[in-house]
N, C-alpha and C. Protein backbone atom coordinates (compact mmCIF):
# COMPACT_ATOMS: atom_id res chain seq x y z
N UNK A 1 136.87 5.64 29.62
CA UNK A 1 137.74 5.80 30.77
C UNK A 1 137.10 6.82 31.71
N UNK A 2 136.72 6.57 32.94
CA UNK A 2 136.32 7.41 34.03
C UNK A 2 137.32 8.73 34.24
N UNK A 3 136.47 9.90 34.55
CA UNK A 3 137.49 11.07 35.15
C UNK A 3 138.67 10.57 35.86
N UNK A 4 138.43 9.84 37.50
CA UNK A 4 139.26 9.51 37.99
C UNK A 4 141.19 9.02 37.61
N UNK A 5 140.35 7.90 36.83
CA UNK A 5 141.45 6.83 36.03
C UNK A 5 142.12 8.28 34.65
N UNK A 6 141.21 8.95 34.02
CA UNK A 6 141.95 9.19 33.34
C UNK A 6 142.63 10.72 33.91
N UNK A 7 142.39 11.08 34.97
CA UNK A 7 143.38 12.48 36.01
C UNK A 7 144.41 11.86 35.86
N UNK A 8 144.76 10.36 36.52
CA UNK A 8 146.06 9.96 37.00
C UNK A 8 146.60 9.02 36.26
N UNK A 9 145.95 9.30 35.06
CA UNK A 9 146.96 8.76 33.70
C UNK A 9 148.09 9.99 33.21
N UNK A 10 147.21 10.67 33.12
CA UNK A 10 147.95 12.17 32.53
C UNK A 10 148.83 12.92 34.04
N UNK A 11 148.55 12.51 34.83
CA UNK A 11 149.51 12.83 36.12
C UNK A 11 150.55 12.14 35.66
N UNK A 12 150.58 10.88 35.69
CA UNK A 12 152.14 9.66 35.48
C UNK A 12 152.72 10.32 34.04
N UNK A 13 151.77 10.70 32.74
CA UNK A 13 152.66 10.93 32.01
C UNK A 13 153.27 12.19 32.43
N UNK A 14 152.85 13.58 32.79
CA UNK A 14 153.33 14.29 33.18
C UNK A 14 154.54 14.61 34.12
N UNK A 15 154.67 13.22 35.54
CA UNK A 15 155.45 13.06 35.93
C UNK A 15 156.98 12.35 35.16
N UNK A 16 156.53 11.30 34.14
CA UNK A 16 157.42 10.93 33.64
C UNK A 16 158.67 11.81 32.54
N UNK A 17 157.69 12.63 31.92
CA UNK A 17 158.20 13.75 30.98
C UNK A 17 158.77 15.15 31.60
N UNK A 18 158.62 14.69 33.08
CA UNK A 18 159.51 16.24 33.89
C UNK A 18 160.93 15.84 33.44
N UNK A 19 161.77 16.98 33.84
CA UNK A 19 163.17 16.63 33.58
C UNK A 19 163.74 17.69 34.59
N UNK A 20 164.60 17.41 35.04
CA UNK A 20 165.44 18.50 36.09
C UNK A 20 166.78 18.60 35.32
N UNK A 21 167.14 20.31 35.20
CA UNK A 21 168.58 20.51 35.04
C UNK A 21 169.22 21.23 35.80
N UNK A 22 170.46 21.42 35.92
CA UNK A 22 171.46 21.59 37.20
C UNK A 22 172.31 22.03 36.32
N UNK A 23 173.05 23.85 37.07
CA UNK A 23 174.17 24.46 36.53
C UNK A 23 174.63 24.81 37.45
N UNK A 24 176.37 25.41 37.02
CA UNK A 24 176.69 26.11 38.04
C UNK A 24 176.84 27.26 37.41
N UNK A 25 177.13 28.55 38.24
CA UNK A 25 176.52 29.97 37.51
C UNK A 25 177.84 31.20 38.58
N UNK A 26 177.89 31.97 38.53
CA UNK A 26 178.63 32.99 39.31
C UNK A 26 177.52 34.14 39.28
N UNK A 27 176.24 33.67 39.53
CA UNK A 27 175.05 34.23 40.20
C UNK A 27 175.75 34.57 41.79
N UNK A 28 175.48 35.68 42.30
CA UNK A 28 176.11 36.19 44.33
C UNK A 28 175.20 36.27 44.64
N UNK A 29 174.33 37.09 44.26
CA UNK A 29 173.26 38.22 44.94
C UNK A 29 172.13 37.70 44.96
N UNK A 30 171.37 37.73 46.06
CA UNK A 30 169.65 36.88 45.90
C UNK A 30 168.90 37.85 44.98
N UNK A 31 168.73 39.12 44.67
CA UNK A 31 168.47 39.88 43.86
C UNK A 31 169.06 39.83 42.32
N UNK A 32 169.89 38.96 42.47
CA UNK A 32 170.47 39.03 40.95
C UNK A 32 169.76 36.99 40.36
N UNK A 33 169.72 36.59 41.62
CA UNK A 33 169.08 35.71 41.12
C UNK A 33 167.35 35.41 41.08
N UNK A 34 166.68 36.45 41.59
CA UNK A 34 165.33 36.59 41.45
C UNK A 34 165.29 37.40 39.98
N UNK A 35 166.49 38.29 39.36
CA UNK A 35 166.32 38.37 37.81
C UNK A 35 166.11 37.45 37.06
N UNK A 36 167.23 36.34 37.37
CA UNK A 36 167.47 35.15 36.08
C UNK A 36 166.47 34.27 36.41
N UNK A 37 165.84 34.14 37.84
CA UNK A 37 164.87 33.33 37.58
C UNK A 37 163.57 34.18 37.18
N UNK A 38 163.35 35.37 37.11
CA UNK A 38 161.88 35.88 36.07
C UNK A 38 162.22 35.15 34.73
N UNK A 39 163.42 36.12 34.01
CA UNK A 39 163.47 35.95 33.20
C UNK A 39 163.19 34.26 32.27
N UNK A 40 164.13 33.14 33.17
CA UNK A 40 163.88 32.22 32.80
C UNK A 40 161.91 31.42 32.79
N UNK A 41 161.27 32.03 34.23
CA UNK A 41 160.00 31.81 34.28
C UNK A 41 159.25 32.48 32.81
N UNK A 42 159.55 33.48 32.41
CA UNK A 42 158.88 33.77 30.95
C UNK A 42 159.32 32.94 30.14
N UNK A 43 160.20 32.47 30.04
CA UNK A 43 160.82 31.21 28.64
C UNK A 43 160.12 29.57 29.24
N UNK A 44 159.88 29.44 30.59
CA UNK A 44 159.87 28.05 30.81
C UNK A 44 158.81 28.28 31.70
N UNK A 45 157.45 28.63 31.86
CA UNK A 45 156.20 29.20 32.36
C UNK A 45 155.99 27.37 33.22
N UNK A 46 155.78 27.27 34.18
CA UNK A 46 155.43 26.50 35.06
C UNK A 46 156.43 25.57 35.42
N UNK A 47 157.56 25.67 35.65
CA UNK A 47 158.64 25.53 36.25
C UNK A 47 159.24 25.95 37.12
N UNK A 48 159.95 24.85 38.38
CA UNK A 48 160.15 25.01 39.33
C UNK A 48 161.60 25.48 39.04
N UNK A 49 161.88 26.40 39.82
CA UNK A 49 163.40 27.13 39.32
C UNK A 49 163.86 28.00 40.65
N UNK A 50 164.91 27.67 40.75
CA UNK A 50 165.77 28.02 41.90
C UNK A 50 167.48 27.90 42.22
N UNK A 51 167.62 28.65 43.22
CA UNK A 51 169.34 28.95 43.51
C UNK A 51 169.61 28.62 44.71
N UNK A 52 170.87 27.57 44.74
CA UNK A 52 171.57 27.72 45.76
C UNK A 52 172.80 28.38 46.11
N UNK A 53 172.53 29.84 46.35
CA UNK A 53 173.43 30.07 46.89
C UNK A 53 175.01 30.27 47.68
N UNK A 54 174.16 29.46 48.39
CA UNK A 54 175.20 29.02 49.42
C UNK A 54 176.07 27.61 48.83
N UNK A 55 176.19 27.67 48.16
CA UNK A 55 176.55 26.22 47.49
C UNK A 55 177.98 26.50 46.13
N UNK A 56 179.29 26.21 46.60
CA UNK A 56 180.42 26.77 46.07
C UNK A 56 179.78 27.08 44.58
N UNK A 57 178.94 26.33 44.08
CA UNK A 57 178.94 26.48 42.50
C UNK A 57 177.80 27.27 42.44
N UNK A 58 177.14 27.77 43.19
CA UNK A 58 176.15 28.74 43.13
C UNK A 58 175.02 28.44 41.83
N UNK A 59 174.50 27.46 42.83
CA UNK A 59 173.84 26.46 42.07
C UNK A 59 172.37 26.88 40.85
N UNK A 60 172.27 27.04 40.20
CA UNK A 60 170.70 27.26 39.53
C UNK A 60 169.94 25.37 39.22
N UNK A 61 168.28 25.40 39.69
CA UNK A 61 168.38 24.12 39.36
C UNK A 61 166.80 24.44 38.76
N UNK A 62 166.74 23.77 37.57
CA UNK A 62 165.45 23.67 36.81
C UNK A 62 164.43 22.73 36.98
N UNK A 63 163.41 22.66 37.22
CA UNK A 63 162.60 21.17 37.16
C UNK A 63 160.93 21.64 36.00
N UNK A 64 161.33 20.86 35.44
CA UNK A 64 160.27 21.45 34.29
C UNK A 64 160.01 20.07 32.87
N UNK A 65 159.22 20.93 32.44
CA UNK A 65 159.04 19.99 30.81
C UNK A 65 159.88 20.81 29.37
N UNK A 66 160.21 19.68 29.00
CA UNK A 66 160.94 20.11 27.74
C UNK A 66 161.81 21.49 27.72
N UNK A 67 163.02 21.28 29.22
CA UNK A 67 163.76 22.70 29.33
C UNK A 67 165.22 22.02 28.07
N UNK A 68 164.97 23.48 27.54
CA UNK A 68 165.95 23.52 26.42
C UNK A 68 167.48 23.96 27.29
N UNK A 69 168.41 23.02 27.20
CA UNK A 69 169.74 23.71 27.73
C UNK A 69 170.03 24.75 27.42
N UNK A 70 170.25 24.96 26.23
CA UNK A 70 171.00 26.11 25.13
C UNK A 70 170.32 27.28 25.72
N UNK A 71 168.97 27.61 25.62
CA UNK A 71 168.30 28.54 25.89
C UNK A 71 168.64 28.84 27.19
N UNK A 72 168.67 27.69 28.44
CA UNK A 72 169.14 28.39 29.23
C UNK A 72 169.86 29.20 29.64
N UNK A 73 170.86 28.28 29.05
CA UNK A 73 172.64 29.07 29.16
C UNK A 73 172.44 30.50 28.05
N UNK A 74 171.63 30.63 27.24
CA UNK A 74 171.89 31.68 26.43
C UNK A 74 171.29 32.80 27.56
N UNK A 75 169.84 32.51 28.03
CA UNK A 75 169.09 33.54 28.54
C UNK A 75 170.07 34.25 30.17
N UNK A 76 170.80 33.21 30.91
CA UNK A 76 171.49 33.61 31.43
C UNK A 76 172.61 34.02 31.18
N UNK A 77 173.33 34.14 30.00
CA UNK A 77 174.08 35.09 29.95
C UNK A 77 173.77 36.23 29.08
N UNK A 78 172.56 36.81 28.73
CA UNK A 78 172.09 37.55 28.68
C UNK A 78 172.02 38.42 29.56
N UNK A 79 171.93 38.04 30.57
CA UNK A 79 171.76 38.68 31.94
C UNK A 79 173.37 38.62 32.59
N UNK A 80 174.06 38.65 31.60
CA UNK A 80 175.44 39.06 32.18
C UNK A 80 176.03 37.72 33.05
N UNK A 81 175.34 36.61 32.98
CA UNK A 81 176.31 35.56 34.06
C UNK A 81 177.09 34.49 32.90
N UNK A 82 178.00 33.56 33.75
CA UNK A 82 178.17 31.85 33.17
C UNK A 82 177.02 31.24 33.64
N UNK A 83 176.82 30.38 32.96
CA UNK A 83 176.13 29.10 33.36
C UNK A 83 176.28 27.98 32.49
N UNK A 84 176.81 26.87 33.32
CA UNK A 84 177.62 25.77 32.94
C UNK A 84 176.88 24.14 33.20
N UNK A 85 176.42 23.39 32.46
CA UNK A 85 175.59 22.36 33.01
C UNK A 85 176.56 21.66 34.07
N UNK A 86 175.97 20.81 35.19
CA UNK A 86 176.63 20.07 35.97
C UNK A 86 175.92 18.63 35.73
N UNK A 87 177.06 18.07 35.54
CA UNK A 87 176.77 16.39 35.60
C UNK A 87 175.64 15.67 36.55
């Protein structure tokens, strides 16, 4: 199998094995959510991770490989919040 062909084999599987998760959290503060997202970046190292804010449920949203729920929700309330999966 050529370099080429085999980059964008392992791209598709990689794309296929992402997974995105979605909580809602009583995260306020953009400073309180640049905590939970370090913290979570040390447990889930190359993952896209972010907050909406502005968004009644004060959204946290994960996009990553093999993100463990439990861990999430544990590591954020570690850090003193809820976090609740959303459908």
């Amino acid at each position: 199998m050529d370099d080429q062909l085999q980059s964008q084999s392992i791209t598709q599987i990689q794309t296929v094995t992402a997974m995105v998760k979605v909580y809602k959290t009583d995260v306020v503060e953009s400073s309180q959510a640049a905590q939970v997202k370090d913290e979570l970046l040390r447990e889930f190292p190359g993952s896209t991770i972010s907050f909406d804010l502005e968004d009644c449920d004060n959204v946290l949203r994960i996009e990553g490989n093999a993100i463990n729920g439990d861990k999430v929700r544990s590591l954020v309330s570690s850090q003193g919040f809820s976090c609740k999966v959303l459908p």
